[in-house]
Protein backbone atom coordinates (compact mmCIF):
# COMPACT_ATOMS: atom_id res chain seq x y z
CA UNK A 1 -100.28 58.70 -95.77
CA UNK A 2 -96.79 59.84 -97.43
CA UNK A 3 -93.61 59.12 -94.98
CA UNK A 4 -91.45 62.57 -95.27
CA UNK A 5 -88.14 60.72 -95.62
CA UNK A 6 -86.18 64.19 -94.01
CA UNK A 7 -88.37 63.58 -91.18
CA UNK A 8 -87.35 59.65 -90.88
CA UNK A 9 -83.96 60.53 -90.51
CA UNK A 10 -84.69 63.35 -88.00
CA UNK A 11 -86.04 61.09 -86.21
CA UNK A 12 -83.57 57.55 -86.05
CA UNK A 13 -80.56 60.56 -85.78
CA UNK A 14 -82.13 61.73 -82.23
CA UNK A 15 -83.15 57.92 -81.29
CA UNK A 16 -79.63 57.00 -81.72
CA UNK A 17 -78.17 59.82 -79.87
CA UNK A 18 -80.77 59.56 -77.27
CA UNK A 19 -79.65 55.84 -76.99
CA UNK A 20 -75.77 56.63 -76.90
CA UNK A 21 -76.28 59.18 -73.93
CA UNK A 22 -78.62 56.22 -72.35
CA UNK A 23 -75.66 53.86 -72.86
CA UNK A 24 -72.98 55.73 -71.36
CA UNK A 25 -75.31 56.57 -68.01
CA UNK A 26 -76.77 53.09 -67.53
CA UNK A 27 -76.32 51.91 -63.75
CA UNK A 28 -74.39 49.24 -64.62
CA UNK A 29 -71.89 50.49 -66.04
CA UNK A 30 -71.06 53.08 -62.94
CA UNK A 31 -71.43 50.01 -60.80
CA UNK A 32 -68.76 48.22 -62.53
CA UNK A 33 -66.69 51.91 -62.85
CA UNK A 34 -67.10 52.18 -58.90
CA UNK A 35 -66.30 48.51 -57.62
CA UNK A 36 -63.04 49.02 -59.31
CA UNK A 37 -61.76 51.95 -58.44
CA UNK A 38 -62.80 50.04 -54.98
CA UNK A 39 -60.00 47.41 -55.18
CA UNK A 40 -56.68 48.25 -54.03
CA UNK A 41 -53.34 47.50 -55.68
CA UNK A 42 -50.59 45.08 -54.17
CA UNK A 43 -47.26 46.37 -53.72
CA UNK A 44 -44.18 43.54 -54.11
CA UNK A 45 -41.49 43.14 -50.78
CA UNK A 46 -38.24 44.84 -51.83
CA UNK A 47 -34.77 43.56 -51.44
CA UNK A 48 -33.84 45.52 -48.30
CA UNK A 49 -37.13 43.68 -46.73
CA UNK A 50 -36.15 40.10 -47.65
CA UNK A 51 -32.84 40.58 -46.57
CA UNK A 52 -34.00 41.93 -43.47
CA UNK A 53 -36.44 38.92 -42.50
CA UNK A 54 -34.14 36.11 -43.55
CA UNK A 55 -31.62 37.46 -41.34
CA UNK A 56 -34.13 37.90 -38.17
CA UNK A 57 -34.81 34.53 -39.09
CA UNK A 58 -31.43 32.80 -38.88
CA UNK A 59 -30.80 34.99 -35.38
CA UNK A 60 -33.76 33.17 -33.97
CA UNK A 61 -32.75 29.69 -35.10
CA UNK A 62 -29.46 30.62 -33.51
CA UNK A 63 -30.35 31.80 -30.49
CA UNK A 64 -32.70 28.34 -30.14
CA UNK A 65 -29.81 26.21 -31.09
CA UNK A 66 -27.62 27.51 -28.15
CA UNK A 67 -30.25 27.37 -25.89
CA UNK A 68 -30.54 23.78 -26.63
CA UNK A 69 -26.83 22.59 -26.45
CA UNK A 70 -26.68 24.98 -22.99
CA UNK A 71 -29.22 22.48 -22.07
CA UNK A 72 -27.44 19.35 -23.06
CA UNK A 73 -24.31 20.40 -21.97
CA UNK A 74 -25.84 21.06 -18.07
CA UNK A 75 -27.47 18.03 -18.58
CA UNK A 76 -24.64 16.03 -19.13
CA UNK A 77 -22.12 17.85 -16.71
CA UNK A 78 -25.00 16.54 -13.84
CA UNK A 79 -24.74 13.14 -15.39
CA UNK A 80 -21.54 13.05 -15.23
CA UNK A 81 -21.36 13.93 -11.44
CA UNK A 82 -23.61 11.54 -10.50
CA UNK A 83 -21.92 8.88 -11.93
CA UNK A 84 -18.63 9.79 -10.27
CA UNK A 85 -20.51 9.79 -7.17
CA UNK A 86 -22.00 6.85 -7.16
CA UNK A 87 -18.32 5.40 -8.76
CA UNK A 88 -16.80 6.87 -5.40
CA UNK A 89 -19.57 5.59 -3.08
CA UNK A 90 -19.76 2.27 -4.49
CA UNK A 91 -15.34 2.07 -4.36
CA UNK A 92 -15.35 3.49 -0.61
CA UNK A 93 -18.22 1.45 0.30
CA UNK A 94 -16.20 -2.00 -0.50
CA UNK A 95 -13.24 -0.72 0.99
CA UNK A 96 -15.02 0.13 4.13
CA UNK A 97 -16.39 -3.33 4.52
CA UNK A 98 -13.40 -4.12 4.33
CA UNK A 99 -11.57 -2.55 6.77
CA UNK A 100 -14.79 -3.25 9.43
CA UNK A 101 -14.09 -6.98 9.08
CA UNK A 102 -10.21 -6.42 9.82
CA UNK A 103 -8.29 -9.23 12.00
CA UNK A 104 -6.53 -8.56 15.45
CA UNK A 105 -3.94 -10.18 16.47
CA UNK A 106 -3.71 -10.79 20.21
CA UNK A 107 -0.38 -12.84 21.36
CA UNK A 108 -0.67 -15.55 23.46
CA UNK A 109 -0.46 -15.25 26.78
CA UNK A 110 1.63 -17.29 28.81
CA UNK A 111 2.07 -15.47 32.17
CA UNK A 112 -0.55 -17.85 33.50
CA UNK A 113 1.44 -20.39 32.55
CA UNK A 114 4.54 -19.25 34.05
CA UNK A 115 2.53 -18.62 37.41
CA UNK A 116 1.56 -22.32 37.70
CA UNK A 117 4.75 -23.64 37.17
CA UNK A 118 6.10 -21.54 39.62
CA UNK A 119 3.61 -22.27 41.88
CA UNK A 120 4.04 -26.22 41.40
CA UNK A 121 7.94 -25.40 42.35
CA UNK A 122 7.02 -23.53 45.04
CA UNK A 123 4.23 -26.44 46.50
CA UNK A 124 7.02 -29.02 45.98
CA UNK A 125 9.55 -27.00 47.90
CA UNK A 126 6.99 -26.99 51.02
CA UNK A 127 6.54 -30.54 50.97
CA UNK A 128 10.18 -30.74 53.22
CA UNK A 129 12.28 -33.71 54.36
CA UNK A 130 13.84 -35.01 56.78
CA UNK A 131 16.79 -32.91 57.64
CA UNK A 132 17.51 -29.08 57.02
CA UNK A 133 20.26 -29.94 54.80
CA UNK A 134 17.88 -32.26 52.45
CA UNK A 135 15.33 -29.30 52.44
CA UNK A 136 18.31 -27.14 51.48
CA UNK A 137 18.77 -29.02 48.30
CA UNK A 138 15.17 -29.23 47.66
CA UNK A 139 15.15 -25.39 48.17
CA UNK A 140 17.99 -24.61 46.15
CA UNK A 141 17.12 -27.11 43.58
CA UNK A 142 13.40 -25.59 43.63
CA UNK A 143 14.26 -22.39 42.84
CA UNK A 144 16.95 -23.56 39.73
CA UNK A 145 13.81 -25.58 38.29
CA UNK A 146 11.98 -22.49 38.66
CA UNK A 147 14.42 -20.47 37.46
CA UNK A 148 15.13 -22.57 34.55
CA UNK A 149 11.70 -23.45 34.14
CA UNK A 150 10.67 -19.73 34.10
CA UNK A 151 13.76 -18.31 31.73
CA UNK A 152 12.96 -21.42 29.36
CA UNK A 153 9.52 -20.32 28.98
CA UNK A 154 10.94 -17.07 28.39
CA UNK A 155 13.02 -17.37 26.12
CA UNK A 156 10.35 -20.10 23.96
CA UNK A 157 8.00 -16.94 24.08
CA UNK A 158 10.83 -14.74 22.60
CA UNK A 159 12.01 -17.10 19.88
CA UNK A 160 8.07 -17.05 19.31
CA UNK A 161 7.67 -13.88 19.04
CA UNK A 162 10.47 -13.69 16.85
CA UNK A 163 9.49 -16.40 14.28
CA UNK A 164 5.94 -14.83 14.06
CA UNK A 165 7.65 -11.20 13.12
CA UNK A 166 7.13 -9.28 16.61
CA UNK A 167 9.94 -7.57 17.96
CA UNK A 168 12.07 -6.99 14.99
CA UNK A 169 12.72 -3.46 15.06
CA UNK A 170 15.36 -3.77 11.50
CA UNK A 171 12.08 -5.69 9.63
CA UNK A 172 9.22 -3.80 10.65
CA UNK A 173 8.90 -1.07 8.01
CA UNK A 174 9.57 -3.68 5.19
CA UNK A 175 5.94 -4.88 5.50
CA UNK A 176 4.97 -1.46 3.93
CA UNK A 177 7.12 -0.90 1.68
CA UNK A 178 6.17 -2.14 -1.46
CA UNK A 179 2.80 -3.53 -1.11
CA UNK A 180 1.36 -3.51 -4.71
CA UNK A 181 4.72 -5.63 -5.32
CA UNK A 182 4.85 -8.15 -2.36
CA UNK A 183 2.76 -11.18 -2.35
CA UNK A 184 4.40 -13.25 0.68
CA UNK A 185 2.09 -12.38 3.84
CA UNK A 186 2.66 -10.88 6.90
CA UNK A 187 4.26 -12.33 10.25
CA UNK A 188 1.00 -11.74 12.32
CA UNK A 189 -2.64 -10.65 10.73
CA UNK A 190 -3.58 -6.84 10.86
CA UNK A 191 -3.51 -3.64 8.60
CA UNK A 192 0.06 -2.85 6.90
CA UNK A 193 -0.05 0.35 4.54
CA UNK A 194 1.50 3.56 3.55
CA UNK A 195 0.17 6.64 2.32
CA UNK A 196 -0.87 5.45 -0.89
CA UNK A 197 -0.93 1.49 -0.53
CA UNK A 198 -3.26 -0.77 2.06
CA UNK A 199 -2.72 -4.04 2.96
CA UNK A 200 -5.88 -5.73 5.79
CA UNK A 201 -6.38 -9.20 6.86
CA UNK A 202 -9.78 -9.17 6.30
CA UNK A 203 -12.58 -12.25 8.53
CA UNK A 204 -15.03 -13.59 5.26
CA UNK A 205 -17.14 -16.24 5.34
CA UNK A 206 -16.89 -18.18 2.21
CA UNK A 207 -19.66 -17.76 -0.11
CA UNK A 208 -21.02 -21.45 -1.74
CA UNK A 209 -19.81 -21.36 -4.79
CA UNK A 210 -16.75 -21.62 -3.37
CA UNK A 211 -16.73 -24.24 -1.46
CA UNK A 212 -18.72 -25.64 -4.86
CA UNK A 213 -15.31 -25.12 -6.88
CA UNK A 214 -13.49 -26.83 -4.35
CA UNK A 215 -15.26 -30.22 -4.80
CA UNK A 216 -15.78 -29.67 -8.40
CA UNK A 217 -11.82 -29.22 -8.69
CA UNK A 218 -11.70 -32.48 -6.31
CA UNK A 219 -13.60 -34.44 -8.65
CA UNK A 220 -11.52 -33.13 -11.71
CA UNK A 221 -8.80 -34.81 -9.66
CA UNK A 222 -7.04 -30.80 -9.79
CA UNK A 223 -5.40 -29.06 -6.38
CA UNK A 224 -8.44 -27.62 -4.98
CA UNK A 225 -7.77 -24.12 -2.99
CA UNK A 226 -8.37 -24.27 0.31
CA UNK A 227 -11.32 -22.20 1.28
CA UNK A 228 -10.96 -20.55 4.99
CA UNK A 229 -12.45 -17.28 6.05
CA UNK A 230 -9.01 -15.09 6.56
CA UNK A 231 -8.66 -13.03 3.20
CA UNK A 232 -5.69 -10.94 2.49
CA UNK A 233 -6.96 -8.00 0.88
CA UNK A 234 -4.76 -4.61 -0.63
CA UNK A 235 -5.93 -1.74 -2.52
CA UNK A 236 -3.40 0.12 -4.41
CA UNK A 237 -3.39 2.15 -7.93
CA UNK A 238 -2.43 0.87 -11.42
CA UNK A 239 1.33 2.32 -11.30
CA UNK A 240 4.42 1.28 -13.30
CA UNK A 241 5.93 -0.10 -9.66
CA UNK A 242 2.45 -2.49 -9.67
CA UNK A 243 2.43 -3.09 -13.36
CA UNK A 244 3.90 -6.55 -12.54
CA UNK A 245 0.80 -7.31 -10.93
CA UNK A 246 -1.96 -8.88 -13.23
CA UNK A 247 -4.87 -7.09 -13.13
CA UNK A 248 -8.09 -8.98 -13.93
CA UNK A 249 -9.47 -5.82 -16.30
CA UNK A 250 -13.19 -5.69 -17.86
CA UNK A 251 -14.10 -5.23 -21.37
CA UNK A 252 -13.01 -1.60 -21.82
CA UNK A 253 -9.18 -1.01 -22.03
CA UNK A 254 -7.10 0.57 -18.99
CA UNK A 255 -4.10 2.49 -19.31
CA UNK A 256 -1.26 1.96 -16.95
CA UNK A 257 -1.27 4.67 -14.57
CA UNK A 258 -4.89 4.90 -13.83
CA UNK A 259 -7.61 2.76 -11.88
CA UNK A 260 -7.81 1.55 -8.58
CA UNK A 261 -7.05 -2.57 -7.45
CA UNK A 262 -8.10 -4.97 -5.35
CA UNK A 263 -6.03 -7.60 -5.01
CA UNK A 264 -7.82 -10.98 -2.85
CA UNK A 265 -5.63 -13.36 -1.35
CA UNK A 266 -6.54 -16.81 0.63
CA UNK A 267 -3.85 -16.02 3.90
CA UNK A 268 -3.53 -20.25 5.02
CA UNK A 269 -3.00 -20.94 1.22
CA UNK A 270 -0.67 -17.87 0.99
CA UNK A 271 1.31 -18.77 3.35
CA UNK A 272 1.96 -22.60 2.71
CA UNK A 273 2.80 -21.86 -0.80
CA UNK A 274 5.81 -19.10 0.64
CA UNK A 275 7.02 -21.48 2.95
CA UNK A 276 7.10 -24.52 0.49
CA UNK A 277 9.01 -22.24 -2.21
CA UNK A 278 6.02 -22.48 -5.08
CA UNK A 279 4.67 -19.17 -4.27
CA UNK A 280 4.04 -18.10 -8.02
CA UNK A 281 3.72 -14.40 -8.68
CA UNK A 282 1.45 -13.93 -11.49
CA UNK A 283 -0.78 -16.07 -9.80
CA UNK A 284 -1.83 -12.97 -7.25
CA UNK A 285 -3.95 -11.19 -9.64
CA UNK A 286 -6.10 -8.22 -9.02
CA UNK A 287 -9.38 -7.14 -9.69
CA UNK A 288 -10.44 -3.49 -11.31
CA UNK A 289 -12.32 -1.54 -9.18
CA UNK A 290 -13.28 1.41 -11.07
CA UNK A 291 -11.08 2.92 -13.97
CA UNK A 292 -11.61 6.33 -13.73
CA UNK A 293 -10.04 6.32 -9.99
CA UNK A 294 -6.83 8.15 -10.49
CA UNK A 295 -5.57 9.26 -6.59
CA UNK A 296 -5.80 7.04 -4.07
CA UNK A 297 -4.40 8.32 0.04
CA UNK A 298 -4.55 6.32 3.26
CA UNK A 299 -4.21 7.83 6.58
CA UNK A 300 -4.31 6.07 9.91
CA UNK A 301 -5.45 7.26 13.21
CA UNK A 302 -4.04 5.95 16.64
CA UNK A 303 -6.47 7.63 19.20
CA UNK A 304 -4.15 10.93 19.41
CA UNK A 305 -3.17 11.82 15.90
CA UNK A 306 -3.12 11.08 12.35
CA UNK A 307 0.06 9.34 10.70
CA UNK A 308 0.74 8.19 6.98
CA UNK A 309 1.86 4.58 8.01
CA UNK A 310 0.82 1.95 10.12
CA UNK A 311 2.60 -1.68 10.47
CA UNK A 312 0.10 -3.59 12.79
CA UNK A 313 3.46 -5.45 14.33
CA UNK A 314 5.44 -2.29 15.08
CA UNK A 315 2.23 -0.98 16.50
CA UNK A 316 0.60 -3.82 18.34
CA UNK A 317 -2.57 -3.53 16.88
CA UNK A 318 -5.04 -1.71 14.43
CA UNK A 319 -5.33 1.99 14.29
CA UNK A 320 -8.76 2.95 15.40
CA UNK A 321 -9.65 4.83 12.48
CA UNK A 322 -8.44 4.91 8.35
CA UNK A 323 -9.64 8.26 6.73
CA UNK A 324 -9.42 7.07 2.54
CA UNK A 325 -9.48 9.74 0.03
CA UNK A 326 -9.71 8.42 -3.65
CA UNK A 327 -9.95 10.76 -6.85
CA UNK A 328 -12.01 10.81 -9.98
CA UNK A 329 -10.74 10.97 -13.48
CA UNK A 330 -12.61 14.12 -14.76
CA UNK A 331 -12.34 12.54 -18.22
CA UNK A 332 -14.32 9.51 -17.11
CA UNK A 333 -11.91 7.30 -18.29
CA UNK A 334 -12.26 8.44 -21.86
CA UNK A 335 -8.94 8.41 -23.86
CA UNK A 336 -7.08 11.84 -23.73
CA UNK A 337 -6.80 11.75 -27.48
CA UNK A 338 -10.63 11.97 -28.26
CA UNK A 339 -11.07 15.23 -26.24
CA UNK A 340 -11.18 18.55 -28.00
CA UNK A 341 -9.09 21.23 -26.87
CA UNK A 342 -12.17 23.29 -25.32
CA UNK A 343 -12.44 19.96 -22.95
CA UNK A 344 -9.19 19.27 -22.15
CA UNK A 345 -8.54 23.30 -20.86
CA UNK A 346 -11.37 23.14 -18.96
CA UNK A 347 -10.70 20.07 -17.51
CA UNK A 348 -6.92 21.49 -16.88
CA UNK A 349 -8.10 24.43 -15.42
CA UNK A 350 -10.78 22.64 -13.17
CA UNK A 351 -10.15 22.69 -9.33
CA UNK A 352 -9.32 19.19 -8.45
CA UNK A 353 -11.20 19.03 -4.87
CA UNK A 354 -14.00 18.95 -6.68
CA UNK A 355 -13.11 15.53 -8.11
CA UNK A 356 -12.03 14.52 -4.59
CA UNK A 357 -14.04 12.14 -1.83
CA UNK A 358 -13.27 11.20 1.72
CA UNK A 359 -14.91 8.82 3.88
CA UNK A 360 -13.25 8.12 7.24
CA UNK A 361 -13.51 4.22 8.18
CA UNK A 362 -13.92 3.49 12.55
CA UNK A 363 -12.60 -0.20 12.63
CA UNK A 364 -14.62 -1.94 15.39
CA UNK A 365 -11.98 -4.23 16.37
CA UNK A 366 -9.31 -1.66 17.29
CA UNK A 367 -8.19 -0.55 20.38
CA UNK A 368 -6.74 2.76 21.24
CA UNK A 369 -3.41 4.12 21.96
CA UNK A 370 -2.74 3.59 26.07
CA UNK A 371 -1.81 7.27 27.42
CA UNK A 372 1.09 7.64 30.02
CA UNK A 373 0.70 10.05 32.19
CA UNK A 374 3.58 12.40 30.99
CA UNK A 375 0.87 12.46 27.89
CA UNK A 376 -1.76 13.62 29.62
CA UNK A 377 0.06 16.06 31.63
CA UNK A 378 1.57 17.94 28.36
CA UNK A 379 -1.88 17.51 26.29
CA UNK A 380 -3.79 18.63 29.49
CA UNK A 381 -1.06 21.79 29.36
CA UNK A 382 -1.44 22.51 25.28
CA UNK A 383 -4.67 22.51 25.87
CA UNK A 384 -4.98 24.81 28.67
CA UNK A 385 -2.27 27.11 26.72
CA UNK A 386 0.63 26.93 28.60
């Protein structure tokens, strides 16, 4: 059988175009047409967008970081207040013990005294002689013994009282005068201050060690001090008028002007060494309370009112109560020169009763004020008015 060759190439031509079409409308192909018109296309952040972020950004890392030093900063303001509190508890605490142990004087009396002897005189005189004339002389020499005896006594009480300090009206502000600056003790134990200086004779047992450095000084073959239980103790600021004073200070450095003392002083070995002439100055050091103490007020009550000085010989005794009042150094001690100025204007502008504590002292050993009865009679009228 003959092949028509016009029909052979009829035939491939349609086969091919039939295979084309086929091609173009294969399932495949509209699958792979379909899934990507399926996909979407990412658009890239602007400028304006960045921009905007990096700066919402930065706000909130601001706004943490403030948050946080608010925090620290309260945090260390309540530090700091509890420190000066327990600084002021722990400085009015030791002064109160203080001032509970304080010494009273009580003179010696010799009215008893005086009464016997005068009742010896007067049991001699009723023994009697003989004649009226010889009882006379006893009589009239009776009552010159008596006399004498009596005045003597007298005037040995006065001169007494005189070389123990009482009774000196010209001397008896002297023993407050400068109390940071005097070393030499008092004529009679008690409490001696001003407004802003103390000075108590204070009743301490001594501790062992003590009496240990005594009798290892002994053995050294060195002047042991004598260890007794009367202590003559003053409290006073660092000033320029006590700068003369040595002040046992810590580690950390103290400016003149600032920190309270407490100076301790044996009163027997005190007192020999001012009456033998070798009473050495520098030798009555202090000791450094607390630094950051910068006000220090005494006031004294006598059972009817408050005064700023007491002198235990003008006033025959201690005062019954001794309000103290001590300030804290808002700086903390810190050198002035190391605060910023934000600090130091707040700390200028701060109210200073806030850095102020009081603690009113009742010493158990005192004995009120004796009213008279013109006292009564005007405090019973004030308080009815009139």
């Amino acid at each position: 059988m003959r092949c028509d060759p016009t029909a052979n190439t009829a035939t491939l031509a349609r086969n091919a175009s039939e295979g084309t079409d086929r091609g173009l409308h294969s399932p495949s192909l509209t699958r792979r047409a379909r899934v990507g018109k399926s996909v979407p296309r990412h658009r890239g952040v602007t400028l304006l967008e960045l921009m905007l972020a990096l700066a919402l950004t930065s706000l909130v890392i601001v706004v943490i970081g403030m948050a946080i030093d608010l925090h620290l900063n309260a945090l260390n303001i309540e530090r700091t207040n509890v420190q000066e509190t327990m600084v002021a508890r722990a400085v009015l605490r030791t002064m109160a013990n203080d001032l509970r142990n304080a010494v009273l004087y009580e003179p010696i009396d010799l009215s008893g005294v005086q009464e016997m002897v005068a009742g010896a005189d007067l049991d001699s005189m009723d023994l009697g002689g003989e004649t009226q004339e010889a009882t006379g002389d006893r009589e009239s020499t009776g009552d010159a013994g008596g006399s004498g005896d009596a005045s003597g006594m007298e005037e040995a009480d006065a001169m007494g009282m005189e070389e123990m300090g009482l009774g000196l009206d010209e001397t008896a502000l002297s023993n407050t005068a400068d109390i940071a600056g005097t070393l030499e003790p008092t004529g009679v134990p008690g409490l001696f201050g001003n407004q802003y200086e103390l000075q108590v004779d204070v009743s301490h047992l001594p501790r062992v060690d003590q009496y240990e450095a005594a009798l290892s000084a002994m053995a050294e073959g060195l002047t042991p001090d004598i260890v007794s239980d009367v202590k003559t103790v003053a409290y006073f600021l660092n000033t320029d008028e006590s700068s003369m004073v040595n002040v046992g200070m810590a580690d950390t450095p103290m400016a003149v002007g600032s920190g309270i003392v407490r100076r301790q002083m044996d009163r027997a070995m005190t007192s020999f060494s001012a009456q033998s002439g070798t009473l050495d100055p520098s030798s009555g050091g202090g000791d450094l309370l607390a630094p950051e103490v910068n006000y220090l007020e005494f006031r004294y009550f006598d059972g009817l009112e408050w005064q700023f000085e007491w002198d235990s010989e003008e006033m025959g005794g201690l005062p019954v109560a001794v309000e103290i009042t001590i300030g804290i150094d808002p700086t903390g001690g810190q050198d002035p020169g190391t605060l910023d100025a934000t600090e130091a204007n707040d700390l200028a502008m701060a109210d200073m009763s806030e850095f102020m504590y009081r603690l009113v002292v009742h010493l158990p050993a005192a004995q009120p004020t004796a009213l008279d009865e013109e006292s009564l009679d005007a405090g019973s009228m004030e308080g009815m008015g009139l």
